[in-house]
C-alpha atoms as a PDB file:
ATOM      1  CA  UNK A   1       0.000   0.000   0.000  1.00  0.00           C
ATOM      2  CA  UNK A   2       1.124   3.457  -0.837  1.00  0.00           C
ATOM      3  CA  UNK A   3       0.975   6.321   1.775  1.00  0.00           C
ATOM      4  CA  UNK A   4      -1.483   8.177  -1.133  1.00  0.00           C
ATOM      5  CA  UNK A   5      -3.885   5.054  -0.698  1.00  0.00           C
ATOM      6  CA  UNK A   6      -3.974   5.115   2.970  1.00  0.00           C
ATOM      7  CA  UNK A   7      -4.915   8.961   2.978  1.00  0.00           C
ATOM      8  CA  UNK A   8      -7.658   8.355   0.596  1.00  0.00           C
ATOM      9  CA  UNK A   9      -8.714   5.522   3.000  1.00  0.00           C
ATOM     10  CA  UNK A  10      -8.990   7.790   5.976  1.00  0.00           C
ATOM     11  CA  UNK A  11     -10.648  10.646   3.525  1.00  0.00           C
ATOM     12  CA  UNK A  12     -13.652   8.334   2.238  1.00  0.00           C
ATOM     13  CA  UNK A  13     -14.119   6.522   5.625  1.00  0.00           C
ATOM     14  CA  UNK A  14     -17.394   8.285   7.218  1.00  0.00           C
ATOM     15  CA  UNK A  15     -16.747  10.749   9.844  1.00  0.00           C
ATOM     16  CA  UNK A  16     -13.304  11.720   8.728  1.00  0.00           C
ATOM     17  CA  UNK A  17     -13.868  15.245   7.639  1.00  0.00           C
ATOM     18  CA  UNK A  18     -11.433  17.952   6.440  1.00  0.00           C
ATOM     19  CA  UNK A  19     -10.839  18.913  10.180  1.00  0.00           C
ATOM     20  CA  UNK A  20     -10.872  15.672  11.378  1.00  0.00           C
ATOM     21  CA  UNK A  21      -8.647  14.260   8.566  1.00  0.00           C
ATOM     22  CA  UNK A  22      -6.045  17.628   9.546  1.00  0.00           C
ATOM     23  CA  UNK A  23      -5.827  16.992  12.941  1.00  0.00           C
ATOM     24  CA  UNK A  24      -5.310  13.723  12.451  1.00  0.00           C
ATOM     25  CA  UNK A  25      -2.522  13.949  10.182  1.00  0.00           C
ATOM     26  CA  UNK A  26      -0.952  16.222  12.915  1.00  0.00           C
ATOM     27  CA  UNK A  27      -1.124  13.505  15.589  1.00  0.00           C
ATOM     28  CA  UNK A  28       0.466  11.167  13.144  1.00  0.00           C
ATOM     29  CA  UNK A  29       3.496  13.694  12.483  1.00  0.00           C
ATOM     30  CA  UNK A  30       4.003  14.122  15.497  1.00  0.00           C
ATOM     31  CA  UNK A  31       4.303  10.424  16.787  1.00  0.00           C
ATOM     32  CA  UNK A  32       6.044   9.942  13.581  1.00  0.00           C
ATOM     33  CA  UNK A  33       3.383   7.141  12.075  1.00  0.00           C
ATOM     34  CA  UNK A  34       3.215   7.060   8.415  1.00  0.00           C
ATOM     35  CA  UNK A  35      -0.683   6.502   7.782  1.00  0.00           C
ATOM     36  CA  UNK A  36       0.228   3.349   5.819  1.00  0.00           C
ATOM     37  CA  UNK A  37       1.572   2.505   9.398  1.00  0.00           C
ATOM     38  CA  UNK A  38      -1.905   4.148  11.108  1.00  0.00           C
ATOM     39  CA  UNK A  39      -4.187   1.497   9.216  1.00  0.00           C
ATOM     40  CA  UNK A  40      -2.307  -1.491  10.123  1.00  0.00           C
ATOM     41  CA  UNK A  41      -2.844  -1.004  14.004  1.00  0.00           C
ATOM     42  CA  UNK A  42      -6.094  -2.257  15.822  1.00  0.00           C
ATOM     43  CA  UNK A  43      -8.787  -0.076  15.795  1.00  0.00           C
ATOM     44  CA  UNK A  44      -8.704   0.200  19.543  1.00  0.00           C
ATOM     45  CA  UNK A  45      -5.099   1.786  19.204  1.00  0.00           C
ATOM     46  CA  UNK A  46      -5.963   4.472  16.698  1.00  0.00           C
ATOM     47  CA  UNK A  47      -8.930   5.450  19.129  1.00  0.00           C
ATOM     48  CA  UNK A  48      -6.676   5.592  22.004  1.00  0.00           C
ATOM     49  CA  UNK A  49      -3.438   6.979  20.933  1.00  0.00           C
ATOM     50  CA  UNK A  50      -4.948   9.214  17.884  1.00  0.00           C
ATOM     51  CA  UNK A  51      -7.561  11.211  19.123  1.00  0.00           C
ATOM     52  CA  UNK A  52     -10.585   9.128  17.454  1.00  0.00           C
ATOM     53  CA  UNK A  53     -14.007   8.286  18.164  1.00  0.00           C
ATOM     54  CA  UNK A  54     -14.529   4.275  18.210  1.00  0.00           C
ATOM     55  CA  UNK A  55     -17.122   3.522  15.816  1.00  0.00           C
ATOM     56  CA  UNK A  56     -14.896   6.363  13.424  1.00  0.00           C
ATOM     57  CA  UNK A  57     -11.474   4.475  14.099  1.00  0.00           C
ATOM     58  CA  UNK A  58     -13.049   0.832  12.977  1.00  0.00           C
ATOM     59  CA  UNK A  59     -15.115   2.423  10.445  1.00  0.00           C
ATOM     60  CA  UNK A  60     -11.759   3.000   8.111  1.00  0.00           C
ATOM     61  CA  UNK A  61     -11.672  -0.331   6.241  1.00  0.00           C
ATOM     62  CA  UNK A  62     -15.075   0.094   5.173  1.00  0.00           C
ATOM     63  CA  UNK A  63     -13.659   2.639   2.524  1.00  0.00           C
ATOM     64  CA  UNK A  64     -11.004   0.248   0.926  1.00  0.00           C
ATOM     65  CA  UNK A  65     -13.162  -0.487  -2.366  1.00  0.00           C
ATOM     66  CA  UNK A  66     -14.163   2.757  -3.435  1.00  0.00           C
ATOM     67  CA  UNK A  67     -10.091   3.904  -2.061  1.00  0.00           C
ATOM     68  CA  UNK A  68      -8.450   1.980  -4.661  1.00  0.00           C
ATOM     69  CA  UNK A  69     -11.125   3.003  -7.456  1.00  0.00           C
ATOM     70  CA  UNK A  70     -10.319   6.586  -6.471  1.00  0.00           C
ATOM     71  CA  UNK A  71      -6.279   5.855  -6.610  1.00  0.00           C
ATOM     72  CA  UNK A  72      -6.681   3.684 -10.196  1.00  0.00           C
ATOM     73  CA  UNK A  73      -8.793   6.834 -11.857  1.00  0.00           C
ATOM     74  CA  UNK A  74      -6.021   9.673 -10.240  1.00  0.00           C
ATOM     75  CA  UNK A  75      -3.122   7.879 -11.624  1.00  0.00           C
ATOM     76  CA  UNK A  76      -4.767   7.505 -15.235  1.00  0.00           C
ATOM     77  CA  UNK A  77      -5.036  10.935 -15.067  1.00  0.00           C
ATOM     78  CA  UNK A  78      -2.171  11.794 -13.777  1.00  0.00           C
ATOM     79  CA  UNK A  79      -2.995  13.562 -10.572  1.00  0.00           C
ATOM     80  CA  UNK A  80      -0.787  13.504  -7.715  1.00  0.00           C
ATOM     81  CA  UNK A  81      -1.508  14.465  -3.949  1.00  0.00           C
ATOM     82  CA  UNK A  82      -0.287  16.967  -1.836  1.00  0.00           C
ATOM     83  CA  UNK A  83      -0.551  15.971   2.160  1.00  0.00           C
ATOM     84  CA  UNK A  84      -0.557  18.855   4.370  1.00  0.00           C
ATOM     85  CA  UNK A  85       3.232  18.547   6.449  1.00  0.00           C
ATOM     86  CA  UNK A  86       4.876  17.215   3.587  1.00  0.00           C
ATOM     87  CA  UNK A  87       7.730  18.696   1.678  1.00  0.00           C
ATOM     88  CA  UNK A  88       5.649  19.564  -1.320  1.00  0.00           C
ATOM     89  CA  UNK A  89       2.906  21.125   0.001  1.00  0.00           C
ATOM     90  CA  UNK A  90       2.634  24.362  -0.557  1.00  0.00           C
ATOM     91  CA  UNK A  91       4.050  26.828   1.877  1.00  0.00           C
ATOM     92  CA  UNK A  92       2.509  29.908   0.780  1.00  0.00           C
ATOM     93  CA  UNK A  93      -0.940  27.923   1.737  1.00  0.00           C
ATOM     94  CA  UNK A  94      -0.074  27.019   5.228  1.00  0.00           C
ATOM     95  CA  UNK A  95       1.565  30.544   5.882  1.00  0.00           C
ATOM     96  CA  UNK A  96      -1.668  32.053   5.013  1.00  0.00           C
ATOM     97  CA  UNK A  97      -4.685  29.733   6.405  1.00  0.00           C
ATOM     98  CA  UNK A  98      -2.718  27.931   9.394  1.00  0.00           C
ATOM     99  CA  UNK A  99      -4.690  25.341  10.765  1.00  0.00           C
ATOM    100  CA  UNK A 100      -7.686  25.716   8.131  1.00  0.00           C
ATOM    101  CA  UNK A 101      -5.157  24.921   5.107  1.00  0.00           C
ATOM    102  CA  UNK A 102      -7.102  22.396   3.017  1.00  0.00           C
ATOM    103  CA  UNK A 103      -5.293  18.718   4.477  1.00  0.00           C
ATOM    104  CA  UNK A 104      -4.639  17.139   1.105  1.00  0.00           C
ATOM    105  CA  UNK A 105      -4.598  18.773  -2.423  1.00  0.00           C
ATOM    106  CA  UNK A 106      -5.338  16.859  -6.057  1.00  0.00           C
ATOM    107  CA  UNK A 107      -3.254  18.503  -8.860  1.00  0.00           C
ATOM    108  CA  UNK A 108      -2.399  17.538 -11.960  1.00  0.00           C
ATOM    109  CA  UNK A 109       0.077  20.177 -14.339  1.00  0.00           C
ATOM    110  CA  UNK A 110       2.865  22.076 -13.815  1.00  0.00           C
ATOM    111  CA  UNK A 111       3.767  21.694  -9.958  1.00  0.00           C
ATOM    112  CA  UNK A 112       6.682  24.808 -10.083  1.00  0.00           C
ATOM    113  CA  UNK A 113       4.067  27.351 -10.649  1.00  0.00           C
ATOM    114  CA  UNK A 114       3.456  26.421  -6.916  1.00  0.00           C
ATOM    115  CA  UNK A 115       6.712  27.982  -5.987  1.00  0.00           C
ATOM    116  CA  UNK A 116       6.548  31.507  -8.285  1.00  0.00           C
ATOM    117  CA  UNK A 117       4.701  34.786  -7.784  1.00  0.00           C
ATOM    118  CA  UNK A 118       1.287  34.501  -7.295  1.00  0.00           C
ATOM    119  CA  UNK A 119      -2.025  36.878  -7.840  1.00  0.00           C
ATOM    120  CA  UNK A 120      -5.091  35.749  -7.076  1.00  0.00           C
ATOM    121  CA  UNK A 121      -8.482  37.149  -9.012  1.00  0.00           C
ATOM    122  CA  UNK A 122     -12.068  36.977  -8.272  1.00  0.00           C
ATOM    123  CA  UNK A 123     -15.121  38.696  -9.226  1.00  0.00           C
ATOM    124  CA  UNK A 124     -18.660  38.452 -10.224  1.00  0.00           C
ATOM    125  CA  UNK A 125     -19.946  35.448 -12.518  1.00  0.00           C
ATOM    126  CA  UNK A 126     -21.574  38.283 -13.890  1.00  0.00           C
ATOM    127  CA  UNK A 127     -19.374  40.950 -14.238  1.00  0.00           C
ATOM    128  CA  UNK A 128     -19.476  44.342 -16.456  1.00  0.00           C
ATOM    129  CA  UNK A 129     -18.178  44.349 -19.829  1.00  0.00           C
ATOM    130  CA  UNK A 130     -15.760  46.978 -18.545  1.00  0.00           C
ATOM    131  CA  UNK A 131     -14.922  44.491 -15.170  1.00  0.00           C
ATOM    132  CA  UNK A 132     -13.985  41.769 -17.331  1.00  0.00           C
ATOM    133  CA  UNK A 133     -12.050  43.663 -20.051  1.00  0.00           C
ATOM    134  CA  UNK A 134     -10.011  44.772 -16.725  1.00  0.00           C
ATOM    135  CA  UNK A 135      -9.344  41.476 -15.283  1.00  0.00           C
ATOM    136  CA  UNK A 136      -8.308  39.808 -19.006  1.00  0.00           C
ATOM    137  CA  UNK A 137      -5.996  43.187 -19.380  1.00  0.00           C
ATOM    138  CA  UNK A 138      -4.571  42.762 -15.590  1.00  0.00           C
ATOM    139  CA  UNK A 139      -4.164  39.124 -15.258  1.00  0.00           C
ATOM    140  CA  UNK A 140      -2.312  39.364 -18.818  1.00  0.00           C
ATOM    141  CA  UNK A 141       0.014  42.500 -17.558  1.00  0.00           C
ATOM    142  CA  UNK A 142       0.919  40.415 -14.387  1.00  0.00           C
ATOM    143  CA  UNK A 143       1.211  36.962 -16.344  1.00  0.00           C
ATOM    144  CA  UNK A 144       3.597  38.569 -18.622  1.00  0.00           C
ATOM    145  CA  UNK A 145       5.679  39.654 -15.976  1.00  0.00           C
ATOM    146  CA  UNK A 146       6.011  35.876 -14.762  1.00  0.00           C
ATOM    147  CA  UNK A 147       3.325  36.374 -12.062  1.00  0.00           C
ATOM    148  CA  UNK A 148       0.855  32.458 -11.954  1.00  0.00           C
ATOM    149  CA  UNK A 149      -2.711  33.940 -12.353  1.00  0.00           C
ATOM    150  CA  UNK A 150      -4.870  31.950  -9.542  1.00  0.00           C
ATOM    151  CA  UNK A 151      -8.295  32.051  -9.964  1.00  0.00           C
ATOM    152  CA  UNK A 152     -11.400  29.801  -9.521  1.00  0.00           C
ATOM    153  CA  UNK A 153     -12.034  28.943 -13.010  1.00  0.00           C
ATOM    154  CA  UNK A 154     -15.756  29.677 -13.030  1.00  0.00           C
ATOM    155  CA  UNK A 155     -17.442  32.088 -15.605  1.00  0.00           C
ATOM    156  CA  UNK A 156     -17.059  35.909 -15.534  1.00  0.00           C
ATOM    157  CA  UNK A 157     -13.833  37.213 -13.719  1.00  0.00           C
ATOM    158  CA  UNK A 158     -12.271  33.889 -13.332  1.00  0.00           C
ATOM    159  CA  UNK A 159     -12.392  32.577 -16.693  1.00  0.00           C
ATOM    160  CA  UNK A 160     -11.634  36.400 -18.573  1.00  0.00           C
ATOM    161  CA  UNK A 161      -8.564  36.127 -15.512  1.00  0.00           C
ATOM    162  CA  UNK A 162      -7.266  33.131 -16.422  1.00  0.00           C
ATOM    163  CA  UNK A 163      -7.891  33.533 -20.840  1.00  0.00           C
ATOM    164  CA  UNK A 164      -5.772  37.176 -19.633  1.00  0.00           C
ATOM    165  CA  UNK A 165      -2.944  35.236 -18.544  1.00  0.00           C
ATOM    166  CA  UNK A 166      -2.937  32.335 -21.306  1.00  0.00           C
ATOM    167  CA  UNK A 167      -3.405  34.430 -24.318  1.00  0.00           C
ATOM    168  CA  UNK A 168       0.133  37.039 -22.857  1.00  0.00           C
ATOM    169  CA  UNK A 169       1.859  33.612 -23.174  1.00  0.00           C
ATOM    170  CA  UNK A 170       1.845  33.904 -18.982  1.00  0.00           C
ATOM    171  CA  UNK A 171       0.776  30.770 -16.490  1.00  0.00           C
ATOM    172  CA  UNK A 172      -2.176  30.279 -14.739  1.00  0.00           C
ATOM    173  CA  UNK A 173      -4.052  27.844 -12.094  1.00  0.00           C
ATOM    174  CA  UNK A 174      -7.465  26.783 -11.849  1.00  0.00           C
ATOM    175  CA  UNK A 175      -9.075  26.136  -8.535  1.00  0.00           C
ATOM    176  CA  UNK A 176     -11.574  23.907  -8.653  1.00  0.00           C
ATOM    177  CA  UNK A 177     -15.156  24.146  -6.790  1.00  0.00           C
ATOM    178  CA  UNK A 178     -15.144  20.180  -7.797  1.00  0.00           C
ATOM    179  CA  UNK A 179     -13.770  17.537  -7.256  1.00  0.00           C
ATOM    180  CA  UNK A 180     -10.639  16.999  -9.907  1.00  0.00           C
ATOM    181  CA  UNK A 181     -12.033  13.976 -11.804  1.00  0.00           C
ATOM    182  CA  UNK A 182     -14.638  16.498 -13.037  1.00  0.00           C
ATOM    183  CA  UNK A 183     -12.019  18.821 -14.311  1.00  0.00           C
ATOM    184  CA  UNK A 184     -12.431  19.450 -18.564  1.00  0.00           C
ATOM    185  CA  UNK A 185     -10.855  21.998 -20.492  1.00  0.00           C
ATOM    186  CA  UNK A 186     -13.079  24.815 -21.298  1.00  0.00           C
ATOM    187  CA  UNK A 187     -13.047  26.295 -24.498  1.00  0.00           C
ATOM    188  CA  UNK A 188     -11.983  29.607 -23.676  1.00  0.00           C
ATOM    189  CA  UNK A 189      -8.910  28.199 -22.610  1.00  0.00           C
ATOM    190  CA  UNK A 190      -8.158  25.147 -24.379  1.00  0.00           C
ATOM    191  CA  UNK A 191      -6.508  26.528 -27.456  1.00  0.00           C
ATOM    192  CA  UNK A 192      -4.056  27.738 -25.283  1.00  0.00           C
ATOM    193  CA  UNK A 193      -3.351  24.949 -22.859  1.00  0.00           C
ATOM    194  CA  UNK A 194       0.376  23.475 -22.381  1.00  0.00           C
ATOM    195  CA  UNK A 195       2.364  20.724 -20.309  1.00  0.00           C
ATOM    196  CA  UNK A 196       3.667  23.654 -18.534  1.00  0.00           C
ATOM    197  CA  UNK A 197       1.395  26.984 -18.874  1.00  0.00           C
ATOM    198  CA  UNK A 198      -0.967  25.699 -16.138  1.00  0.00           C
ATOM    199  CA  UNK A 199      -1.497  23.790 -13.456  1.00  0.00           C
ATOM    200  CA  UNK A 200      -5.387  22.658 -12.095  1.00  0.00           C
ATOM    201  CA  UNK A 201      -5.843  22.080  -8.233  1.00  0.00           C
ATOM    202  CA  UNK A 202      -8.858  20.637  -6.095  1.00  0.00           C
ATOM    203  CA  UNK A 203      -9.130  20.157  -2.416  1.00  0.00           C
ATOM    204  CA  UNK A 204     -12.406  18.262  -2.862  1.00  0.00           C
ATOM    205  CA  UNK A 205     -12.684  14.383  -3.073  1.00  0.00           C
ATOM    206  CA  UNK A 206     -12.106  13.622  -6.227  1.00  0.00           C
ATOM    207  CA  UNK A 207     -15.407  12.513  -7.538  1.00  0.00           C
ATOM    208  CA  UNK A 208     -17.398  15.241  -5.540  1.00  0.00           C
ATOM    209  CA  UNK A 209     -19.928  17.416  -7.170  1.00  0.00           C
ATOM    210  CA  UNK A 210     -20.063  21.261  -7.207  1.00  0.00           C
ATOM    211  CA  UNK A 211     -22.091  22.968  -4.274  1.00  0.00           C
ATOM    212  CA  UNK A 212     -22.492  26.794  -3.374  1.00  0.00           C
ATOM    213  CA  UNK A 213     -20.376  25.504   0.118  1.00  0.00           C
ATOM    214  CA  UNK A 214     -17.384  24.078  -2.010  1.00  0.00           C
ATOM    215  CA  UNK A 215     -16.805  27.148  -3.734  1.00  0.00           C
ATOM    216  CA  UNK A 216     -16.702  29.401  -1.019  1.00  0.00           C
ATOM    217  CA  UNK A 217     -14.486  27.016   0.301  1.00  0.00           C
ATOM    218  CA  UNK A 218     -12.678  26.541  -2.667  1.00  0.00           C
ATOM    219  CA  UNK A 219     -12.033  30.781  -2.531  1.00  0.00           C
ATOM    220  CA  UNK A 220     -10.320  30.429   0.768  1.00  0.00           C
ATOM    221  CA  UNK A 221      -7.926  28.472  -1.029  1.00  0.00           C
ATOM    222  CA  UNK A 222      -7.403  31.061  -3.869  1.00  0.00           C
ATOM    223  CA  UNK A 223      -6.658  33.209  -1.128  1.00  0.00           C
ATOM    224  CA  UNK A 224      -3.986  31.065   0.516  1.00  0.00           C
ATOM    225  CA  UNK A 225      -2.378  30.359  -2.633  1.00  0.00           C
ATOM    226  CA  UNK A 226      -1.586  33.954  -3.803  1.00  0.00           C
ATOM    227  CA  UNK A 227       0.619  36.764  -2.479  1.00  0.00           C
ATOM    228  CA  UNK A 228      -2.184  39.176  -3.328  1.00  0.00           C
ATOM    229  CA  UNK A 229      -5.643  39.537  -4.372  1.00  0.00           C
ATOM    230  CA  UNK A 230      -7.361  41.275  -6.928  1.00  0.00           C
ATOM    231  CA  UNK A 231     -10.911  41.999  -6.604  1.00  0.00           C
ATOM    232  CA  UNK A 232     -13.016  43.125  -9.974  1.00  0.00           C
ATOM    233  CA  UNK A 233     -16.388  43.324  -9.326  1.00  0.00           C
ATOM    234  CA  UNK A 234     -18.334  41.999  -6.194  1.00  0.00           C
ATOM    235  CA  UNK A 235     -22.206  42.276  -4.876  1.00  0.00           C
ATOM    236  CA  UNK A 236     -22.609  42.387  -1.000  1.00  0.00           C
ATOM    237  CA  UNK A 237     -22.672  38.247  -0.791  1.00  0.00           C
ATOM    238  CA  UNK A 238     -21.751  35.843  -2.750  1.00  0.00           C
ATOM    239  CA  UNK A 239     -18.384  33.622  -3.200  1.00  0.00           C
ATOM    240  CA  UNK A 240     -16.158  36.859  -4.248  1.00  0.00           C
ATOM    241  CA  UNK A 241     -17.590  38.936  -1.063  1.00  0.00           C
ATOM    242  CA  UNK A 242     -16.228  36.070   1.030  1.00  0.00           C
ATOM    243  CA  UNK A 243     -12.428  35.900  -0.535  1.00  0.00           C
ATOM    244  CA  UNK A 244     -12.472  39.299  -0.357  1.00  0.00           C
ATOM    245  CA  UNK A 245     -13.486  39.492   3.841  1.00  0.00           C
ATOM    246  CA  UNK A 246     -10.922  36.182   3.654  1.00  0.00           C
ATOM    247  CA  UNK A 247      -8.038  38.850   2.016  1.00  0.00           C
ATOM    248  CA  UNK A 248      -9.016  41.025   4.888  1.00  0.00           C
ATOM    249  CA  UNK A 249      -9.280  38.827   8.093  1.00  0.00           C
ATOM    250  CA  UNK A 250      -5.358  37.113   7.269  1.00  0.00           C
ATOM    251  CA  UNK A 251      -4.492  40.952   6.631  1.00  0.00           C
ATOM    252  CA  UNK A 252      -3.428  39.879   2.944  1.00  0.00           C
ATOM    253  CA  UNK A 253      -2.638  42.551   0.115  1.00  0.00           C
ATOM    254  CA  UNK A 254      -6.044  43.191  -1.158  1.00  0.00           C
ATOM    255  CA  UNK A 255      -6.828  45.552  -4.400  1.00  0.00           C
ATOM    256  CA  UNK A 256      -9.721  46.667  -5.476  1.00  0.00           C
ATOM    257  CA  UNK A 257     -11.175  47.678  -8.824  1.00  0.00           C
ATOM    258  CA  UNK A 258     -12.397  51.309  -7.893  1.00  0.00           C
ATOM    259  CA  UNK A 259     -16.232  50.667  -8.721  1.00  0.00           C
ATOM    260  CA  UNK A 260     -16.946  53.887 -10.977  1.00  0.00           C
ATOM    261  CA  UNK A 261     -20.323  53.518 -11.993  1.00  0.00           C
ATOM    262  CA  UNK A 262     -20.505  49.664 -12.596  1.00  0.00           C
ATOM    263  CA  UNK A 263     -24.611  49.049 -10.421  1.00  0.00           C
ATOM    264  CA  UNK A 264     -24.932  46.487  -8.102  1.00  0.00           C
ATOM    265  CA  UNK A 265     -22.277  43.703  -9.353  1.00  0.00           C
ATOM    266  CA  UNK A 266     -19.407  46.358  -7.372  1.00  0.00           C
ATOM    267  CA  UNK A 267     -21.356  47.158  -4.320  1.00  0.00           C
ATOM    268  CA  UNK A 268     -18.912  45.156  -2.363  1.00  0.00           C
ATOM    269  CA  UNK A 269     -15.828  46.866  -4.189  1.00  0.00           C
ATOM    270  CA  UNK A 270     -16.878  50.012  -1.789  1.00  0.00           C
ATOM    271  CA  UNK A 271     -17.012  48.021   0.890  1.00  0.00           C
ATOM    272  CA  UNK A 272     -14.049  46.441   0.871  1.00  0.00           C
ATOM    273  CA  UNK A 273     -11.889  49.672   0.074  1.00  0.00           C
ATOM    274  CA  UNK A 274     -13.797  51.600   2.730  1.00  0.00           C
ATOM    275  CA  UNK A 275     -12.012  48.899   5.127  1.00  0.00           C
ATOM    276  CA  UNK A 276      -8.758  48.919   3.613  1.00  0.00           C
ATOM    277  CA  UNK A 277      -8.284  47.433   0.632  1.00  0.00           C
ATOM    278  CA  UNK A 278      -6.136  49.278  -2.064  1.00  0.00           C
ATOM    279  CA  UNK A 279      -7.745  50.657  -4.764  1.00  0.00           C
ATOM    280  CA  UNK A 280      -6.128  49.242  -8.150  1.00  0.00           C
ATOM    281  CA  UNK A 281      -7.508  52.079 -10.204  1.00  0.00           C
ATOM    282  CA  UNK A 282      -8.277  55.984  -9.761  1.00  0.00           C
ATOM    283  CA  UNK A 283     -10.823  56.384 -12.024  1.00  0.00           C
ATOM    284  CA  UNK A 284     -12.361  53.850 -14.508  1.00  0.00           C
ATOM    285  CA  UNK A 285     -11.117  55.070 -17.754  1.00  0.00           C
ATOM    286  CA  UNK A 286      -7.261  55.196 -15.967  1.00  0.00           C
ATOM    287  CA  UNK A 287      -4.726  52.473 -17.647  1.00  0.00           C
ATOM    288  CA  UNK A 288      -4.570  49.805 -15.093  1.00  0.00           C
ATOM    289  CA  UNK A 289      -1.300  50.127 -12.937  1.00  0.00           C
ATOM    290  CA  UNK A 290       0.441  47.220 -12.173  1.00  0.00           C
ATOM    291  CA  UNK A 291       3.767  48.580 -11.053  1.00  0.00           C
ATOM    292  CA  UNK A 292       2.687  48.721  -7.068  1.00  0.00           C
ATOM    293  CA  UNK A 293       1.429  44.689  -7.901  1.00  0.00           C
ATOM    294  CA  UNK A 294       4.829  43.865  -8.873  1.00  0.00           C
ATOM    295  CA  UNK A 295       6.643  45.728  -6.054  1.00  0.00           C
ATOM    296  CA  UNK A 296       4.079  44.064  -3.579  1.00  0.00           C
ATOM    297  CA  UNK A 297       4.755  40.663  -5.345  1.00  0.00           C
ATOM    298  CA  UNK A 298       8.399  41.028  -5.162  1.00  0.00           C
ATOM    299  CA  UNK A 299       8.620  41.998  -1.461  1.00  0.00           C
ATOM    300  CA  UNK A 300       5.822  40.534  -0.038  1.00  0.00           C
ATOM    301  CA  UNK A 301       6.771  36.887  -0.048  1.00  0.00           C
ATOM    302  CA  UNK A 302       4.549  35.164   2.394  1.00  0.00           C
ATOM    303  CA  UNK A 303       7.294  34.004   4.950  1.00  0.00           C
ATOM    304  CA  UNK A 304       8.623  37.541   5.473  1.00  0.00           C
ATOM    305  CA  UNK A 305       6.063  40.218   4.866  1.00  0.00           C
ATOM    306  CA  UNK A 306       5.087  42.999   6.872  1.00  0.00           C
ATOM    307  CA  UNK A 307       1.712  41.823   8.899  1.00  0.00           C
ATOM    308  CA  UNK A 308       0.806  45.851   9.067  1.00  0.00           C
ATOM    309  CA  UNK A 309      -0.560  45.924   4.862  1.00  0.00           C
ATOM    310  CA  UNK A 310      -3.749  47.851   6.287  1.00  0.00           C
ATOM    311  CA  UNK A 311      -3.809  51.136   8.180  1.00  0.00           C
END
């Protein structure tokens, strides 16, 4: 058994949830237990020594079958996982959520683009003309200038963000709101797909449907991921609202497409620069500036940044 299998184990086996499955994989570091090592001991003894309910601990083997489908279908497609506390996981992730960093990742691409300069990019599904022409023109500015373009990879802002960095000849990553098995190439983007121009990431079990929960979830991670934030257009709720308050609460660079007079889709956009955030343009025929993105990207690297970004 691989140490990949025995995580999916403890992910499909019923009451092992994201928090559950993190903590877990904490205790295990810290007696130094491999998991493969974990689900060869009694169920008694992972109660006892690892922090587990009963019924949860002897529940695991119940998950073999559907385990080893899951492992068969990621290797045919070439997906590899990244355990939270291992070497390859990303550090810029931890740094910025702590202890409610997603506990194993599913990507498939280039893995290096987890090491560069990172901006993240969300907005409405239903953004402006003018909001997505921005966020296309950005994301292509910044990808050009070797910055990975993060973004969720839904309609609107995402997918303009993410064409923006593609068609500049730049990188990008797509976050999924789904589980990776579900991942297809979209046609905006496929035309302009590489081995190496992208990389496609997913927190979610790998067969798991989209819900509204998953992708506000899924913007957390978007957040964690990136050095900064760019917010196009938002409304008041919604998935953008909440990586933008996400930005906020870890104190992480946050701009802000100054709203102008773009209705309802940029009501959050005031509220968000009203409570900080920086303002990426004056006025909304301006050129967008990137030059203060750049200088944030190249200093702010999340091990050693200043925690004091908002006054």
């Amino acid at each position: 058994m691989t140490e990949d299998l025995a995580i999916l184990y403890l992910m499909r086996s019923p009451g092992i949830g994201p928090r559950t499955l993190c903590r877990l994989l904490g205790h295990l570091r810290a007696a130094n237990v491999t998991a493969v090592e974990f689900l060869r001991l009694p169920a008694g003894d992972r109660a006892e020594d690892f922090d587990l309910k009963p019924e949860i601990a002897a529940s695991i083997e119940s998950s073999n079958s559907e385990a080893e489908l899951l492992y068969a279908a990621l290797e045919a497609h070439a997906v590899r996982m990244l355990v939270i506390g291992a070497d390859d996981y990303p550090k810029r992730l931890n740094a910025v959520l702590g202890d409610t960093a997603p506990p194993v990742l599913f990507v498939r691409g280039n893995l290096e683009l987890l090491e560069v300069s990172a901006a993240g990019f969300c907005g409405s599904r239903k953004a402006s003309a003018k909001g997505l022409e921005i966020a296309a023109e950005t994301a292509g500015l910044l990808a050009r200038r070797g910055v990975n373009i993060v973004s969720g990879y839904a309609g609107g802002v995402d997918l303009a963000a993410h064409t923006g960095a593609l068609s500049s000849g730049g990188a990008t990553t797509f976050v999924l709101a789904t589980g990776i098995l579900h991942y297809t190439q979209k046609s905006a983007v496929a035309g302009y797909l590489s081995d190496d121009n992208h990389l496609v990431i997913s927190e979610f079990s790998p067969r798991l449907g989209w819900s509204a929960h998953n992708a506000m979830q899924r913007n957390h991670t978007i957040v964690g991921l990136t050095d900064l934030m760019v917010l196009v257009e938002s409304g008041m709720t919604g998935g953008t609202f909440e990586a933008g308050k996400v930005a906020l609460r870890h104190q992480h660079p946050l701009y802000v497409v100054a709203p102008g007079a773009r209705g309802d889709t940029a009501a959050g956009n005031v509220y968000f620069l009203e409570r900080g955030a920086r303002p990426l343009m004056v006025e909304a025929d301006d050129p967008v500036a990137v030059d203060e993105l750049i200088t944030v990207l190249d200093e702010g690297q999340i091990e050693t940044r200043q925690t004091n970004l908002f006054p």
